[in-house]
Protein backbone atom coordinates (compact mmCIF):
# COMPACT_ATOMS: atom_id res chain seq x y z
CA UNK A 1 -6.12 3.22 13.39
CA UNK A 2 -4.18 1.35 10.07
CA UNK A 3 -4.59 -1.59 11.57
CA UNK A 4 -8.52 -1.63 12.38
CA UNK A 5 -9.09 -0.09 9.13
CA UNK A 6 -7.00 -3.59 7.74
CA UNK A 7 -9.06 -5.79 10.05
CA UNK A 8 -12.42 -4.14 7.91
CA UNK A 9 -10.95 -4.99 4.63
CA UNK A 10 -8.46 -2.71 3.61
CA UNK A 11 -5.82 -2.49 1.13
CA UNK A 12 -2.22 -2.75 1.84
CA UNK A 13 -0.34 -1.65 -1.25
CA UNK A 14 3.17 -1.92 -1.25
CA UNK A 15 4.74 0.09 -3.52
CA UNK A 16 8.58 -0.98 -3.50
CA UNK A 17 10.26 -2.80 -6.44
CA UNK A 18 9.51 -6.32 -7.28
CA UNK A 19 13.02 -7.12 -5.70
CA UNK A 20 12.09 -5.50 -2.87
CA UNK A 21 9.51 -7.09 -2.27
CA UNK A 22 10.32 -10.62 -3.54
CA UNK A 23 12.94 -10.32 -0.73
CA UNK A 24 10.24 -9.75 2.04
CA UNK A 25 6.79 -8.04 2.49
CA UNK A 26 3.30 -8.10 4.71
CA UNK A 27 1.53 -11.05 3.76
CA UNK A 28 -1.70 -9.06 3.24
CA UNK A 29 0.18 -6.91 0.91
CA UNK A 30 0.11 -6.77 -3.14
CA UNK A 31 2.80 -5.18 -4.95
CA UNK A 32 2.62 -2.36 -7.97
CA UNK A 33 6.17 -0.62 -7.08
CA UNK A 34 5.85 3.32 -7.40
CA UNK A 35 7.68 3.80 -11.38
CA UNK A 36 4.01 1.69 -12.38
CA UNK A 37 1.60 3.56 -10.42
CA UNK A 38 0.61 6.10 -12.79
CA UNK A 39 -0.58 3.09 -15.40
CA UNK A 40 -2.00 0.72 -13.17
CA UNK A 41 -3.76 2.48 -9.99
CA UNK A 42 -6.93 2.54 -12.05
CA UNK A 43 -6.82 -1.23 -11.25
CA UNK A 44 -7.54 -0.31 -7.77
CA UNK A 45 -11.22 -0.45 -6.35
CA UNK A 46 -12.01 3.52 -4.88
CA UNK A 47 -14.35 1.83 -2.48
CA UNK A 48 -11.57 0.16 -0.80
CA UNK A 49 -9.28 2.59 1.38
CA UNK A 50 -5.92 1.83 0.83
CA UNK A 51 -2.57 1.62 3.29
CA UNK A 52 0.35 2.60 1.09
CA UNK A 53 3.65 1.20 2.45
CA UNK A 54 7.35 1.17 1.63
CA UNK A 55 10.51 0.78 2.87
CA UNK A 56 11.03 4.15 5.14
CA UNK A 57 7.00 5.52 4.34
CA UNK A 58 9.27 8.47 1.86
CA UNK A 59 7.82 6.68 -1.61
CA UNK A 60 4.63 5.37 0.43
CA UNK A 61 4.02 9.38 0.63
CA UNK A 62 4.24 10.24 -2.64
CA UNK A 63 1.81 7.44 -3.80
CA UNK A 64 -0.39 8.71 -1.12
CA UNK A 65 -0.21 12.39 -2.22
CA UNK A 66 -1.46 10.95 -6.26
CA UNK A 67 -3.73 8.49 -5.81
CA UNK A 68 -5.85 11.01 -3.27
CA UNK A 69 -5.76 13.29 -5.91
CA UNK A 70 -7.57 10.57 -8.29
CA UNK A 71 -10.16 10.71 -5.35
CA UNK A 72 -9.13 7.29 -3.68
CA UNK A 73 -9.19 7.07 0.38
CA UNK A 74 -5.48 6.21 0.78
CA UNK A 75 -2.95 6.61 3.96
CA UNK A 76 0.65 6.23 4.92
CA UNK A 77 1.56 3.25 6.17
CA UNK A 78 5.73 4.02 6.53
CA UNK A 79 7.49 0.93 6.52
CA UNK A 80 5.77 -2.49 5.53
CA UNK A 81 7.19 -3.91 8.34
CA UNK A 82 4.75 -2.59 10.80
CA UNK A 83 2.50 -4.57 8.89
CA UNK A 84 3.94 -7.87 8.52
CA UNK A 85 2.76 -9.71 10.95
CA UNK A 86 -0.91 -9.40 10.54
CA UNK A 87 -2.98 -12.71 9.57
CA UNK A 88 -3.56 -13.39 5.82
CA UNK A 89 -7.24 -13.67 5.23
């Protein structure tokens, strides 16, 4: 499931807009809202899967559908809610 694959280290991306997720967000989570994913997903580690999340899981799709393409393990999350009440580490 998402959440064992969390509980073994992975990624939870959040790709909303910084005001999005200043207002709220997973406390596992880091932020690179979907307008800068084309410039910055090369920051990402392609060793790492990654749990893309959003508000409704519509942009968390999209950011799915490219960064598979650049041959990273990534998977819908939907909403970031779902995820925020897991334990930071």
């Amino acid at each position: 499931t998402l959440f064992e694959m969390m509980n073994n280290g992975a990624l939870l991306l959040d790709v909303r807009t910084k005001k999005e997720y200043n207002a709220g967000h997973a406390k596992k989570s880091i932020n690179i809202p979907v307008a800068q994913i084309p410039a910055e997903y090369k920051t990402l580690d392609k060793e790492i899967p990654i749990v893309i999340v959003c508000e409704s899981g519509a942009r968390s799709a999209q950011v799915v559908r490219f960064v598979k393409k650049m041959g990273y393990k990534a998977y819908n999350g939907g909403g970031w809610r779902t995820f925020k009440d897991l334990d930071a580490n």
